[in-house]
C-alpha atoms as a PDB file:
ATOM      1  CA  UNK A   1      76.706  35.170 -95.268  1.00  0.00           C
ATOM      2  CA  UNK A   2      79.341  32.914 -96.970  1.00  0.00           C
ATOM      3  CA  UNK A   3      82.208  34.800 -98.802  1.00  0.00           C
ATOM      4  CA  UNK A   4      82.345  34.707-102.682  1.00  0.00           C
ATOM      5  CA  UNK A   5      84.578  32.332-104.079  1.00  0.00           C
ATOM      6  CA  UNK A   6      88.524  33.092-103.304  1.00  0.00           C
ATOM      7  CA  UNK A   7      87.909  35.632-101.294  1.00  0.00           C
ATOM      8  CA  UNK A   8      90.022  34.039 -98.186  1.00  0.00           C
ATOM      9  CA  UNK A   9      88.905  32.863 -94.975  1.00  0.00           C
ATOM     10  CA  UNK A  10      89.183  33.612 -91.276  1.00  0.00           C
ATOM     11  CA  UNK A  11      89.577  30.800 -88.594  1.00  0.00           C
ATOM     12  CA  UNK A  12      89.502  30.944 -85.175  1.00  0.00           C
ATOM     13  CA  UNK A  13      92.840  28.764 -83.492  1.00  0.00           C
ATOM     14  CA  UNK A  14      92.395  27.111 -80.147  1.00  0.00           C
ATOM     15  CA  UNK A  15      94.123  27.756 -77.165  1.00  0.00           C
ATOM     16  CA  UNK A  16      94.648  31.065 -75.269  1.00  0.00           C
ATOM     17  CA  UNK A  17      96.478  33.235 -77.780  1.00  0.00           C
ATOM     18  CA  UNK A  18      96.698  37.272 -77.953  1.00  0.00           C
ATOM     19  CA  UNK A  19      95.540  36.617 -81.527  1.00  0.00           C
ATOM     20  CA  UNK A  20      93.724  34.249 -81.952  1.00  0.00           C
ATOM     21  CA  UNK A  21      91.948  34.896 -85.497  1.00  0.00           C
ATOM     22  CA  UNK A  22      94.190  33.465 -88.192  1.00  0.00           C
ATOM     23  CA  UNK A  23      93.503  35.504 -91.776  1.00  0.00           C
ATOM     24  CA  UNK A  24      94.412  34.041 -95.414  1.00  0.00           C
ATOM     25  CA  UNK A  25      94.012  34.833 -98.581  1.00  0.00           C
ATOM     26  CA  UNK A  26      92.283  33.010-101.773  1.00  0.00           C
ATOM     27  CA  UNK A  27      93.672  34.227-104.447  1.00  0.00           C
ATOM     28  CA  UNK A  28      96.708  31.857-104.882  1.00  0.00           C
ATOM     29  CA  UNK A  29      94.814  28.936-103.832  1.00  0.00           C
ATOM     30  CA  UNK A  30      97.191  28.063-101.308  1.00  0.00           C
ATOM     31  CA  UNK A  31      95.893  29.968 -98.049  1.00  0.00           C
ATOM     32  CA  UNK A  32      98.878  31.867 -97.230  1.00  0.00           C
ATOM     33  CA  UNK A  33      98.673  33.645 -94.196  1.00  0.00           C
ATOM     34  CA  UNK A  34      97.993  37.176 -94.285  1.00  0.00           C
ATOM     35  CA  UNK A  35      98.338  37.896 -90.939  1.00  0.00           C
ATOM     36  CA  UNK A  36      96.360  37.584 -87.188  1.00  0.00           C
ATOM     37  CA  UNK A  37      93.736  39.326 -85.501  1.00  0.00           C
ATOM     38  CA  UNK A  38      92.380  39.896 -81.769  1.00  0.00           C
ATOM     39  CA  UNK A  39      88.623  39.517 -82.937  1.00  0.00           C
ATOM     40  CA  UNK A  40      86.519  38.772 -85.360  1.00  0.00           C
ATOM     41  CA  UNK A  41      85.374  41.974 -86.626  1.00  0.00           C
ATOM     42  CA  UNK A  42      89.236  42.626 -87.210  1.00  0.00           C
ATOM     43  CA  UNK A  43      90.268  39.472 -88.992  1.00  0.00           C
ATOM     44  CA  UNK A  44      87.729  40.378 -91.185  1.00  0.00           C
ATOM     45  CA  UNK A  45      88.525  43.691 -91.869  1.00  0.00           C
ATOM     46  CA  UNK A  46      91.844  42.256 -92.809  1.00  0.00           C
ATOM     47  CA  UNK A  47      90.308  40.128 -95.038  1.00  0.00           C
ATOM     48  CA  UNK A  48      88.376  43.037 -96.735  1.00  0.00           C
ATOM     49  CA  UNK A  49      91.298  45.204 -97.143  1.00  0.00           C
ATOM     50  CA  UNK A  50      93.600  42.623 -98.565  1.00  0.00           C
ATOM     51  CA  UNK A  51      90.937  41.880-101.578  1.00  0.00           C
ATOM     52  CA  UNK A  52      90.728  45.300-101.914  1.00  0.00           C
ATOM     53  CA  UNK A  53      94.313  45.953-102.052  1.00  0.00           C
ATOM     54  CA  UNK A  54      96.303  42.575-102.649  1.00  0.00           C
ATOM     55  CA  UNK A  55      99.896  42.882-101.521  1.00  0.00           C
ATOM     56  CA  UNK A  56     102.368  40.258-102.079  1.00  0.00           C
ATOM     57  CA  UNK A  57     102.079  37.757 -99.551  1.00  0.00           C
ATOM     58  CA  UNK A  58     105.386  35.726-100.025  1.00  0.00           C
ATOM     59  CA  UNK A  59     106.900  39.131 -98.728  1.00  0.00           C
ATOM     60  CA  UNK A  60     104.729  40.836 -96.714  1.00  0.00           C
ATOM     61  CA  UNK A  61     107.180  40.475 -93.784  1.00  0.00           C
ATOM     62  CA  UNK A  62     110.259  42.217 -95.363  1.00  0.00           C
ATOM     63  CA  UNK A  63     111.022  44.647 -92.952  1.00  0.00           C
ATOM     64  CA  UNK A  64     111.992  48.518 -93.126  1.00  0.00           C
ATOM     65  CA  UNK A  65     116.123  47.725 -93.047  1.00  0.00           C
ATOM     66  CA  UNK A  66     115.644  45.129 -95.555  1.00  0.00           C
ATOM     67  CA  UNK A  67     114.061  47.757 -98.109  1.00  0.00           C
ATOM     68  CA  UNK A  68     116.762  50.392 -97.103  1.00  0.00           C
ATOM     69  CA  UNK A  69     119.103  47.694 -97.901  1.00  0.00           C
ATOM     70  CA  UNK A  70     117.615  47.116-101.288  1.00  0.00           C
ATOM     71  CA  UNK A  71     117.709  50.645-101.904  1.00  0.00           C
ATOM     72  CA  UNK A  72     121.156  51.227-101.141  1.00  0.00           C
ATOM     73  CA  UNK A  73     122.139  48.439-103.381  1.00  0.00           C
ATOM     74  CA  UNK A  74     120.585  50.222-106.295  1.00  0.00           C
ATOM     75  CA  UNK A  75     123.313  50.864-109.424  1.00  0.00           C
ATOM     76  CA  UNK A  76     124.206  54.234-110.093  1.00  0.00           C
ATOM     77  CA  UNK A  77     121.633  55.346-112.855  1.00  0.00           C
ATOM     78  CA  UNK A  78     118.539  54.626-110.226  1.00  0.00           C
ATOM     79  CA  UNK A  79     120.160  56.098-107.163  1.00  0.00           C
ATOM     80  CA  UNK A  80     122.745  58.970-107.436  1.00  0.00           C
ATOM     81  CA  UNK A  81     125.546  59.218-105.464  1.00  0.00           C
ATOM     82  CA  UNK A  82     124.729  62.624-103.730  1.00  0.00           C
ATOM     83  CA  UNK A  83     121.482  61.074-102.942  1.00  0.00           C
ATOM     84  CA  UNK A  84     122.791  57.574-101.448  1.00  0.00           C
ATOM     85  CA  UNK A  85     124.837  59.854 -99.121  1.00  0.00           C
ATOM     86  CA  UNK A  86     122.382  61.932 -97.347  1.00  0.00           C
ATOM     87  CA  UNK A  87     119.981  58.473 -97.264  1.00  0.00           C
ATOM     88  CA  UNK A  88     122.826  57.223 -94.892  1.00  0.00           C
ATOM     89  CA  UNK A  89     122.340  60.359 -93.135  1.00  0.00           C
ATOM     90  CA  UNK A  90     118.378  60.350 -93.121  1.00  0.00           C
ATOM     91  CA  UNK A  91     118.663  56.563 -91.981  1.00  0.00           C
ATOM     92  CA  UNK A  92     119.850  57.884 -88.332  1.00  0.00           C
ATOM     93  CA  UNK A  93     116.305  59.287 -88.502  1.00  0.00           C
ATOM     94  CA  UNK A  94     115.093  56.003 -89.391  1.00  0.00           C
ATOM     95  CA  UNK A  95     116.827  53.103 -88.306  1.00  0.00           C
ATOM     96  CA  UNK A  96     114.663  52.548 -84.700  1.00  0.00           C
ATOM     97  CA  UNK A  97     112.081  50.872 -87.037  1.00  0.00           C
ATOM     98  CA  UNK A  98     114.390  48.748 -89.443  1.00  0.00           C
ATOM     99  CA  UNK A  99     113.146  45.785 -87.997  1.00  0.00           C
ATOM    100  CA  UNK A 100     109.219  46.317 -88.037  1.00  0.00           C
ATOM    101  CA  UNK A 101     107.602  45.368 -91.342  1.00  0.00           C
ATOM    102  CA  UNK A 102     107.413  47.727 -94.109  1.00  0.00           C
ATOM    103  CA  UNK A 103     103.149  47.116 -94.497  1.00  0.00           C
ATOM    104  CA  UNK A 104     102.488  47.460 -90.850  1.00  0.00           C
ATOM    105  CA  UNK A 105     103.829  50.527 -90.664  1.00  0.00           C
ATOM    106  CA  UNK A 106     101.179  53.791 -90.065  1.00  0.00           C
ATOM    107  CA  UNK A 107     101.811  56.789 -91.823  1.00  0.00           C
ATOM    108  CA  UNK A 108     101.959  58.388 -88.303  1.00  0.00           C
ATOM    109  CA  UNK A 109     105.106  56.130 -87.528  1.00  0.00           C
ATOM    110  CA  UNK A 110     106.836  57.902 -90.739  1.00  0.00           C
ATOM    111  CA  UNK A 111     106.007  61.009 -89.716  1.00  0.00           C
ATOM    112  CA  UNK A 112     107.076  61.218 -86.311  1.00  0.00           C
ATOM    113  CA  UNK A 113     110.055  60.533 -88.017  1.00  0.00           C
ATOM    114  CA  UNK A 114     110.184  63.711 -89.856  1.00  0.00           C
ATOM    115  CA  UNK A 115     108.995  65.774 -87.157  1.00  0.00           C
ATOM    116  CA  UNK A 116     111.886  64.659 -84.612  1.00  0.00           C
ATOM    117  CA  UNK A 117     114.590  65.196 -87.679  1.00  0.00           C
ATOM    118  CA  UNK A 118     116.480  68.765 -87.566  1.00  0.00           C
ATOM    119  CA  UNK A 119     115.287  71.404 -89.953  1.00  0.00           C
ATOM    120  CA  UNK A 120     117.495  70.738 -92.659  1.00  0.00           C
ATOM    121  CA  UNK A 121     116.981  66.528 -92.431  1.00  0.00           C
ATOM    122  CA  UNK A 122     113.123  66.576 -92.719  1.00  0.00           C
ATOM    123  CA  UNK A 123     112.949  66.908 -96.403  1.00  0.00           C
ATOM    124  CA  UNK A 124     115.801  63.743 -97.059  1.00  0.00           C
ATOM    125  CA  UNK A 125     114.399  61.732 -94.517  1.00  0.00           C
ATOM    126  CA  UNK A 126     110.716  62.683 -96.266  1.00  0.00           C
ATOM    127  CA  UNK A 127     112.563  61.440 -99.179  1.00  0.00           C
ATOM    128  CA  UNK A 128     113.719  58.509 -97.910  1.00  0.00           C
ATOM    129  CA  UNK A 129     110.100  57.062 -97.081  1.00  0.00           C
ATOM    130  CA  UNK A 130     109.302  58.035-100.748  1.00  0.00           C
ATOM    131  CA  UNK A 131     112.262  55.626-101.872  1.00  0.00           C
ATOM    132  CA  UNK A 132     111.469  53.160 -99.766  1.00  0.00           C
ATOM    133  CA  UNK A 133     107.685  53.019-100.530  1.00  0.00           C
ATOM    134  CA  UNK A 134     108.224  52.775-104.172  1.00  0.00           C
ATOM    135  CA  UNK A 135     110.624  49.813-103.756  1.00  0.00           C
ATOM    136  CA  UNK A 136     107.667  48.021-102.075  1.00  0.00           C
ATOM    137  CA  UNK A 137     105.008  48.987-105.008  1.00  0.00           C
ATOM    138  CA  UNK A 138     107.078  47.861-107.658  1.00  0.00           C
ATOM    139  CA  UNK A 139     107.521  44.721-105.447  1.00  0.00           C
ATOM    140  CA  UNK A 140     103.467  44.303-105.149  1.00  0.00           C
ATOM    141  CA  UNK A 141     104.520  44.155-101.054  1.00  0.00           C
ATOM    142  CA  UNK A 142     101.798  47.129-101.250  1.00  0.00           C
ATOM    143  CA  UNK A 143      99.257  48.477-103.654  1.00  0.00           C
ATOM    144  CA  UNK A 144      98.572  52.234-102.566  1.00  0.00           C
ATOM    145  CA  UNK A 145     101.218  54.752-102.094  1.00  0.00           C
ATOM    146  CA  UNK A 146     101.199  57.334 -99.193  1.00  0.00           C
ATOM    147  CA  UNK A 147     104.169  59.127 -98.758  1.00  0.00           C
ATOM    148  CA  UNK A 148     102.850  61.626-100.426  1.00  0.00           C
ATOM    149  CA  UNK A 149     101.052  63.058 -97.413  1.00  0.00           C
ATOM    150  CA  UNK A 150     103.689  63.551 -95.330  1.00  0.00           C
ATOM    151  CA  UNK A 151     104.630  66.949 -94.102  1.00  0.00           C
ATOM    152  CA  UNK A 152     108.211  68.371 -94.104  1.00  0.00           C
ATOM    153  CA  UNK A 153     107.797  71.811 -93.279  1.00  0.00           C
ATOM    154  CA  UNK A 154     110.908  73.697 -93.592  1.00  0.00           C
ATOM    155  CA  UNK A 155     110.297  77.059 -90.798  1.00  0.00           C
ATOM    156  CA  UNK A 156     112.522  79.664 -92.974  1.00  0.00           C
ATOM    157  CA  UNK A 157     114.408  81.296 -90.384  1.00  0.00           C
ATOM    158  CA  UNK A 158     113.927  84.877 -89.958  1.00  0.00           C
ATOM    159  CA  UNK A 159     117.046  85.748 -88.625  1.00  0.00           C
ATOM    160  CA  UNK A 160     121.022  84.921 -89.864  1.00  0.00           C
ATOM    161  CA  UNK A 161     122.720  82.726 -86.980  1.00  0.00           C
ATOM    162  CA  UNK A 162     126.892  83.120 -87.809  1.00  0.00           C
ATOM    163  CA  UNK A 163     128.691  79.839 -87.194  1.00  0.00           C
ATOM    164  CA  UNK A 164     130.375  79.927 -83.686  1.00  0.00           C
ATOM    165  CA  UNK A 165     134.201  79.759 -83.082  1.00  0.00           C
ATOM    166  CA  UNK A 166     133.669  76.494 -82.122  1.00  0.00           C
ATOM    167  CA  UNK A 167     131.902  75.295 -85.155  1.00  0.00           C
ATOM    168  CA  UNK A 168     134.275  76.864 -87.510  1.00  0.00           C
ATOM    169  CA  UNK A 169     137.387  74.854 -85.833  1.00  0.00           C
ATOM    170  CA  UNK A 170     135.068  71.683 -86.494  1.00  0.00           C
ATOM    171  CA  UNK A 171     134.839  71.732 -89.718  1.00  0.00           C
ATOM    172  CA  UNK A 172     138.330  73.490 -89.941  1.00  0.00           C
ATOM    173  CA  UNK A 173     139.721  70.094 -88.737  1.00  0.00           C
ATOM    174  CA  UNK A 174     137.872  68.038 -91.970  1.00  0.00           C
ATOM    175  CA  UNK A 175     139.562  69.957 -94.288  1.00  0.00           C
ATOM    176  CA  UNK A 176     140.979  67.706 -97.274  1.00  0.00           C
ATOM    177  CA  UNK A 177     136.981  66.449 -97.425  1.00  0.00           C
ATOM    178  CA  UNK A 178     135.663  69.014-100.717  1.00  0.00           C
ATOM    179  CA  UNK A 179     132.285  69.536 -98.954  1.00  0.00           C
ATOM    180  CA  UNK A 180     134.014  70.794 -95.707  1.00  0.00           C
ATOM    181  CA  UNK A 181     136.901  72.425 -97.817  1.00  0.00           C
ATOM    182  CA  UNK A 182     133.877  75.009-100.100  1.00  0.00           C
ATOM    183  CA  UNK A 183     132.829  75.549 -96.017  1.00  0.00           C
ATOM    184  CA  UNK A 184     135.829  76.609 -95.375  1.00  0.00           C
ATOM    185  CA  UNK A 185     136.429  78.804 -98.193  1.00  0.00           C
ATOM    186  CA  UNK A 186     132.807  79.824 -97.574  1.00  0.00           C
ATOM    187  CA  UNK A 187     133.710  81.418 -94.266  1.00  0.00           C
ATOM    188  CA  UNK A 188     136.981  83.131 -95.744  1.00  0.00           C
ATOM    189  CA  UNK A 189     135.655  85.381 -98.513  1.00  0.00           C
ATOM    190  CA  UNK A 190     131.947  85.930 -98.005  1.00  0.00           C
ATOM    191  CA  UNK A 191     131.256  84.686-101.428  1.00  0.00           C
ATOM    192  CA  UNK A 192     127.951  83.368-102.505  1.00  0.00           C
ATOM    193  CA  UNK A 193     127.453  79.542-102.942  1.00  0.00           C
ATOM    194  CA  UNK A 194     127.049  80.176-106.674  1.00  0.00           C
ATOM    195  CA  UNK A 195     129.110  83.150-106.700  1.00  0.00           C
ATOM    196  CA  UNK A 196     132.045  80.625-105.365  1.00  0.00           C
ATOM    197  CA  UNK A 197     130.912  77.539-107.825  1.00  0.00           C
ATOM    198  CA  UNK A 198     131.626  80.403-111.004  1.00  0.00           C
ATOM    199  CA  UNK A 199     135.036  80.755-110.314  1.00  0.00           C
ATOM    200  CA  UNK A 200     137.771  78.844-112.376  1.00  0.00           C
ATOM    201  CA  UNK A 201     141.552  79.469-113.107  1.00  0.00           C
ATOM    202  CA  UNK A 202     140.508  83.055-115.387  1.00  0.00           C
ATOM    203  CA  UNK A 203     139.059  84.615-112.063  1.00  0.00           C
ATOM    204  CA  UNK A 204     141.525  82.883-109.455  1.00  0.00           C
ATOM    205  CA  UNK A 205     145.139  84.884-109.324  1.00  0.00           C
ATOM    206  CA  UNK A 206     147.271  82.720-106.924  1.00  0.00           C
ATOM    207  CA  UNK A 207     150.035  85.554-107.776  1.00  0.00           C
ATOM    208  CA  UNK A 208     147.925  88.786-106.897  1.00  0.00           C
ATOM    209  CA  UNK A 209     146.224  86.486-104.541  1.00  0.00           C
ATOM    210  CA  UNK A 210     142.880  87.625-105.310  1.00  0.00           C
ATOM    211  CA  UNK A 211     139.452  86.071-106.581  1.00  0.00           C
ATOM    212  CA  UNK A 212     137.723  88.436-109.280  1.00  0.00           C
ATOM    213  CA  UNK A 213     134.060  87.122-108.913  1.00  0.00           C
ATOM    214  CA  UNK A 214     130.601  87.904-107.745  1.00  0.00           C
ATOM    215  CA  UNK A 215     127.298  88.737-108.896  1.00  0.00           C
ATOM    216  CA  UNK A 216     123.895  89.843-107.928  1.00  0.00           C
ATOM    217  CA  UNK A 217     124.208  93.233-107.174  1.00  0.00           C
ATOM    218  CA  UNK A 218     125.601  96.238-109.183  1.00  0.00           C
ATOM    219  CA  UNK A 219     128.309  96.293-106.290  1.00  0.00           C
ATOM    220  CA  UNK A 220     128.847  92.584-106.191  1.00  0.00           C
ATOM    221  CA  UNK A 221     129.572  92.199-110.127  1.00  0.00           C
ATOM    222  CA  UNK A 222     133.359  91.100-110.925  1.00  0.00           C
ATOM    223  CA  UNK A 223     134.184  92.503-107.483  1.00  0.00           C
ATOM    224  CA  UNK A 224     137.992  91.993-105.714  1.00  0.00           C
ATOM    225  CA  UNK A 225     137.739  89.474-103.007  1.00  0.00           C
ATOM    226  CA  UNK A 226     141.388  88.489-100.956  1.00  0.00           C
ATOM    227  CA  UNK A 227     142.461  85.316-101.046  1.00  0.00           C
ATOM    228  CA  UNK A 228     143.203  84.957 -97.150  1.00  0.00           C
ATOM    229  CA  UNK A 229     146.567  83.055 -96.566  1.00  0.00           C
ATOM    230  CA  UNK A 230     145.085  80.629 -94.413  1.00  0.00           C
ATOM    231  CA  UNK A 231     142.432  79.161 -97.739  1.00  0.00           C
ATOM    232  CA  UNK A 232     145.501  79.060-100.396  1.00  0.00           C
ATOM    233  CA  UNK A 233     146.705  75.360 -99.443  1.00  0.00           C
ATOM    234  CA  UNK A 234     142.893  74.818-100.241  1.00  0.00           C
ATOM    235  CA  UNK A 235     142.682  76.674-103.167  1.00  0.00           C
ATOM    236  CA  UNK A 236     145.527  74.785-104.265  1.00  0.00           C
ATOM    237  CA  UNK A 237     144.308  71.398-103.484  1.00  0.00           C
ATOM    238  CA  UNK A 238     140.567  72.079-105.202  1.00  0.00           C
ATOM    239  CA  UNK A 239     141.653  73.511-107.942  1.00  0.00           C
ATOM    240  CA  UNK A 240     144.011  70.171-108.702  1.00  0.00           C
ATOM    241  CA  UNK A 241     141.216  68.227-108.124  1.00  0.00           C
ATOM    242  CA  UNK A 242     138.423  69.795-110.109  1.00  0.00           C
ATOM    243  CA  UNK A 243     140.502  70.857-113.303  1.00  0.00           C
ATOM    244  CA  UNK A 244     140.936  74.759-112.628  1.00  0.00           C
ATOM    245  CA  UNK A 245     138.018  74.949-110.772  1.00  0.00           C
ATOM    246  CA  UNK A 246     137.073  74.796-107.058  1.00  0.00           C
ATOM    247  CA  UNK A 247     133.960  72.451-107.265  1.00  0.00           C
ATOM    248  CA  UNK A 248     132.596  70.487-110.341  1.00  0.00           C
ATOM    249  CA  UNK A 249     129.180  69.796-109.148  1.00  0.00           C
ATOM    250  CA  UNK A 250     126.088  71.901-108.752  1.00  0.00           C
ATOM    251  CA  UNK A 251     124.469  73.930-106.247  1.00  0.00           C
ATOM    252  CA  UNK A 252     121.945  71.585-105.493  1.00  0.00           C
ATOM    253  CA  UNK A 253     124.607  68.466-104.919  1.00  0.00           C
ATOM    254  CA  UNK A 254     126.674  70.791-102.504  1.00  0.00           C
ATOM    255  CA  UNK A 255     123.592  71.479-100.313  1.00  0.00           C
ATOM    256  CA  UNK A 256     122.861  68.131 -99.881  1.00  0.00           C
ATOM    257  CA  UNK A 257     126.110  67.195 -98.975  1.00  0.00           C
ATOM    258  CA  UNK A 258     125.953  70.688 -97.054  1.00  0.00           C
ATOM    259  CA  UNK A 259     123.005  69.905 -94.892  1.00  0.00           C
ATOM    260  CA  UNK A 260     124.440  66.084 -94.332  1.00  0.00           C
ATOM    261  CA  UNK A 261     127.709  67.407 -93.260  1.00  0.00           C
ATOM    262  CA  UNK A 262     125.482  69.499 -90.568  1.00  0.00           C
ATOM    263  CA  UNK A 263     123.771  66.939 -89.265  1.00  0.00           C
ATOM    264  CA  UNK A 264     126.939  64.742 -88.678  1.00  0.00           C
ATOM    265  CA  UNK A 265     128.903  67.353 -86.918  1.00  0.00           C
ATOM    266  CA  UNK A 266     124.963  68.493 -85.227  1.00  0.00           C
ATOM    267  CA  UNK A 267     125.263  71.848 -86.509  1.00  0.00           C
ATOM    268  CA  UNK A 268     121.888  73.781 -88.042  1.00  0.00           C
ATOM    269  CA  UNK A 269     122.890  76.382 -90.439  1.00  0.00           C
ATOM    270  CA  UNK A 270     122.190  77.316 -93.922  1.00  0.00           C
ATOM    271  CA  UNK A 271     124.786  78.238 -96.374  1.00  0.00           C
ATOM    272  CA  UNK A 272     124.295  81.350 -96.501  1.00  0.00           C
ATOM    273  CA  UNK A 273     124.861  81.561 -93.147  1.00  0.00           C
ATOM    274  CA  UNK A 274     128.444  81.252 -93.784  1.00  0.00           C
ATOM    275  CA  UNK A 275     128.571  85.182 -95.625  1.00  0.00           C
ATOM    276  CA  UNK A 276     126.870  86.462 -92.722  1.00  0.00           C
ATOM    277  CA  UNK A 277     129.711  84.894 -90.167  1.00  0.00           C
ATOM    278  CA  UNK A 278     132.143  86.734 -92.242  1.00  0.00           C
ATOM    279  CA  UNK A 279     130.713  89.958 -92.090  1.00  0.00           C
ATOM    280  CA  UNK A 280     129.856  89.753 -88.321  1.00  0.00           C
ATOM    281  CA  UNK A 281     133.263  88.458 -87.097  1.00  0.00           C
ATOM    282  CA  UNK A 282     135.237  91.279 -89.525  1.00  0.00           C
ATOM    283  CA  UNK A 283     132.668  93.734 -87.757  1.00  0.00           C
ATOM    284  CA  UNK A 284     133.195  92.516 -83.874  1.00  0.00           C
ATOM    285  CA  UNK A 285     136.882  92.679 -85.164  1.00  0.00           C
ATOM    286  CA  UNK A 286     136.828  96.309 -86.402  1.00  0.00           C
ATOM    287  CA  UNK A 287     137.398  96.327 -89.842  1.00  0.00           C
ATOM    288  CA  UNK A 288     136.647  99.015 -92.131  1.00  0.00           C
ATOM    289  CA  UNK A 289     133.092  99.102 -92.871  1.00  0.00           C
ATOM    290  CA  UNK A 290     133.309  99.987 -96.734  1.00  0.00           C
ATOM    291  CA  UNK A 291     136.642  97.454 -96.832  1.00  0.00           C
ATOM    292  CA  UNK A 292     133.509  95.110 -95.630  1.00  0.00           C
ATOM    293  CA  UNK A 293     130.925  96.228 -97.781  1.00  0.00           C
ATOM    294  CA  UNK A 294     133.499  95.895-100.819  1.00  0.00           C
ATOM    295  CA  UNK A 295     134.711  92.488-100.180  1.00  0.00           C
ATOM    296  CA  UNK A 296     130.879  91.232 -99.730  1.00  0.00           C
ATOM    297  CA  UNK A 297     129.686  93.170-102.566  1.00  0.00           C
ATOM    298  CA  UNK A 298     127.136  95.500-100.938  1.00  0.00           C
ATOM    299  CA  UNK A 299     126.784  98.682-101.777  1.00  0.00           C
ATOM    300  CA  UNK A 300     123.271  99.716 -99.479  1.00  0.00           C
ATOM    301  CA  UNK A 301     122.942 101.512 -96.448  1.00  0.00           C
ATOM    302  CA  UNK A 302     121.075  99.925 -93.152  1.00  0.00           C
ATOM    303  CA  UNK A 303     121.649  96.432 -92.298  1.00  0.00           C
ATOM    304  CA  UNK A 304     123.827  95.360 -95.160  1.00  0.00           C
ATOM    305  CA  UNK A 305     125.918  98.259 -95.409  1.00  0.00           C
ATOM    306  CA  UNK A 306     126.767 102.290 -95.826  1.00  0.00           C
ATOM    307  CA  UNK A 307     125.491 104.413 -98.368  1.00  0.00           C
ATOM    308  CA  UNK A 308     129.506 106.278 -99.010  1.00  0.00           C
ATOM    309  CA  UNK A 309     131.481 103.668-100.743  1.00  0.00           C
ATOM    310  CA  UNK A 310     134.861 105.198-101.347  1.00  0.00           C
ATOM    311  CA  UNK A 311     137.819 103.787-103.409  1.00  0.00           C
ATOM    312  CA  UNK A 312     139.839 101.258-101.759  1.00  0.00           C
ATOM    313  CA  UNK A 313     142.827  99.643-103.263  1.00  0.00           C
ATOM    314  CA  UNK A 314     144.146  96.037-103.253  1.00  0.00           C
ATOM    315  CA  UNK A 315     146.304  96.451-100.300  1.00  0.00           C
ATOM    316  CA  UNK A 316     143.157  98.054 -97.795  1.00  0.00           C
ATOM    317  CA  UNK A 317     140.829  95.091 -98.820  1.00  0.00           C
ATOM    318  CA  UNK A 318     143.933  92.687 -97.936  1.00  0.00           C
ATOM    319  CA  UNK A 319     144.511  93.963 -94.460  1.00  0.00           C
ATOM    320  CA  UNK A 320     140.903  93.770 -93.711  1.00  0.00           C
ATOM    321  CA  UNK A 321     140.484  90.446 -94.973  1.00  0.00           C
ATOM    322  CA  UNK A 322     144.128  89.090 -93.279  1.00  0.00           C
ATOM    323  CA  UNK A 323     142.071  90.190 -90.152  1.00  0.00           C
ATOM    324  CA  UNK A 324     139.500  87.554 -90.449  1.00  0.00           C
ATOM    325  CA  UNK A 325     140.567  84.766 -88.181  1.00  0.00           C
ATOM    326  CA  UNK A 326     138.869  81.761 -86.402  1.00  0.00           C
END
């Protein structure tokens, strides 16, 4: 049965070729080639997907690295900056297939991608495929969107894993970079992410040398934490930076430079993680227990602390905290 009028055609080419079947479109009137098949049956349905779904023939071949290019190049109000740096970082996860083009790519290829990525990568590079995809709709290189059925399951871990001596000298030797610097300070006082973000020049006393901060808990409100002498050249240099403060971005831009920052140095922690080093290594070092429970702001008994919680002043929580070292 002849095909309605500029529907495309399908030809067969002579010689002994892989693919023989050459496929083009009708819509232009020009023929352009939409691409080659092995048999008939498959040129066709070439032919019937791409009048079901036009795409943009002219550039059907731009390729995966050209689109991440085109992405990066993006001005400031369509990509952020916290988001242009952990695409660099989800590219690693991407970059084997820069030079295949974007349209023959099968969802399956984008997800293997995801599923090889480390725990806290899966969701960027997840992201990343997003970005890219819609760069190809708006440039009619593809008519359906399917990124959205991707999987980037995130397995919650059920257990706290403290950073390792090791790991801590690692990103010791950044500091001077703010993301590694909040680490840093991180794995000093046991603070909270957010609880750390609060502070500003009210609750940091560079002559007591104390932070007054904390929240959450009943024992964690406005609680004393010592500023370890090892963090005050830091303190110092953050608080220059960020007016009085230590960080002036939110929670959400520090975990993605967090979780980048991981995956450079190959590490697979969670914040949080950091306040859970500090009260393991001040336990394997033999601090006080309520010092502990004081400077981390819990006031429960079992895993996260004792049930007495006694007075202690300035001085005790110092020496416990001066213990702390990496």
């Amino acid at each position: 049965m002849r095909n309605p009028n500029h529907y495309g055609t399908i030809t067969k080419m002579k010689g002994n070729r892989r693919r023989p079947w050459i496929v083009k479109e009708g819509v232009s009137g020009l023929q352009k080639v939409i691409g080659y098949a092995a048999t008939r049956e498959e040129a066709m349905g070439m032919l019937a997907d791409y009048n079901r779904y036009p795409i943009n023939v002219d550039e059907r071949s731009i390729t995966v690295g050209q689109l991440y290019a085109l992405l990066m190049s993006q001005p400031e109000d369509r990509l952020k900056d916290s988001m242009r740096y952990n695409f660099r970082f989800a590219w690693n996860h991407i970059k084997r297939l820069e030079s295949i083009s974007f349209v023959s790519l099968k969802l399956s290829n984008m997800q293997a991608t995801i599923d090889q990525a480390t725990s806290t990568m899966k969701r960027p590079v997840k992201q990343l495929w997003s970005r890219l995809e819609d760069i190809a709709y708006e440039r009619e290189i593809i008519k359906i969107k399917k990124t959205h059925e991707l999987k980037a399951e995130y397995h919650q871990q059920t257990f706290r894993k403290p950073f390792t001596h090791d790991e801590v000298k690692q990103i010791i030797a950044r500091a001077g970079e703010p993301i590694a610097d909040i680490t840093i300070l991180l794995l000093y006082t046991g603070f909270r992410i957010n609880e750390l973000l609060a502070l500003n020049e009210e609750s940091i006393d560079l002559d007591q040398m104390i932070f007054v901060g904390g929240s959450k808990t009943k024992a964690g409100k406005n609680r004393i934490v010592p500023i370890h002498h090892e963090i005050v050249p830091i303190v110092k240099r953050l608080m220059e930076r960020f007016n009085g403060r230590l960080y002036n971005r939110s929670y959400e831009s520090f975990r993605v430079y967090f979780e980048a920052m991981m995956t450079e140095l190959g590490m697979n922690h969670v914040i949080h993680e950091t306040r859970h080093t500090v009260r393991s290594r001040l336990d394997s070092l033999g601090a006080n227990q309520v010092c502990i429970d004081r400077i981390l702001g819990h006031a429960s008994s079992g895993s996260v602390g004792v049930t007495t919680y006694t007075h202690k002043t300035i001085e005790e929580l110092r020496q416990a905290m001066e213990m702390l070292y990496y």
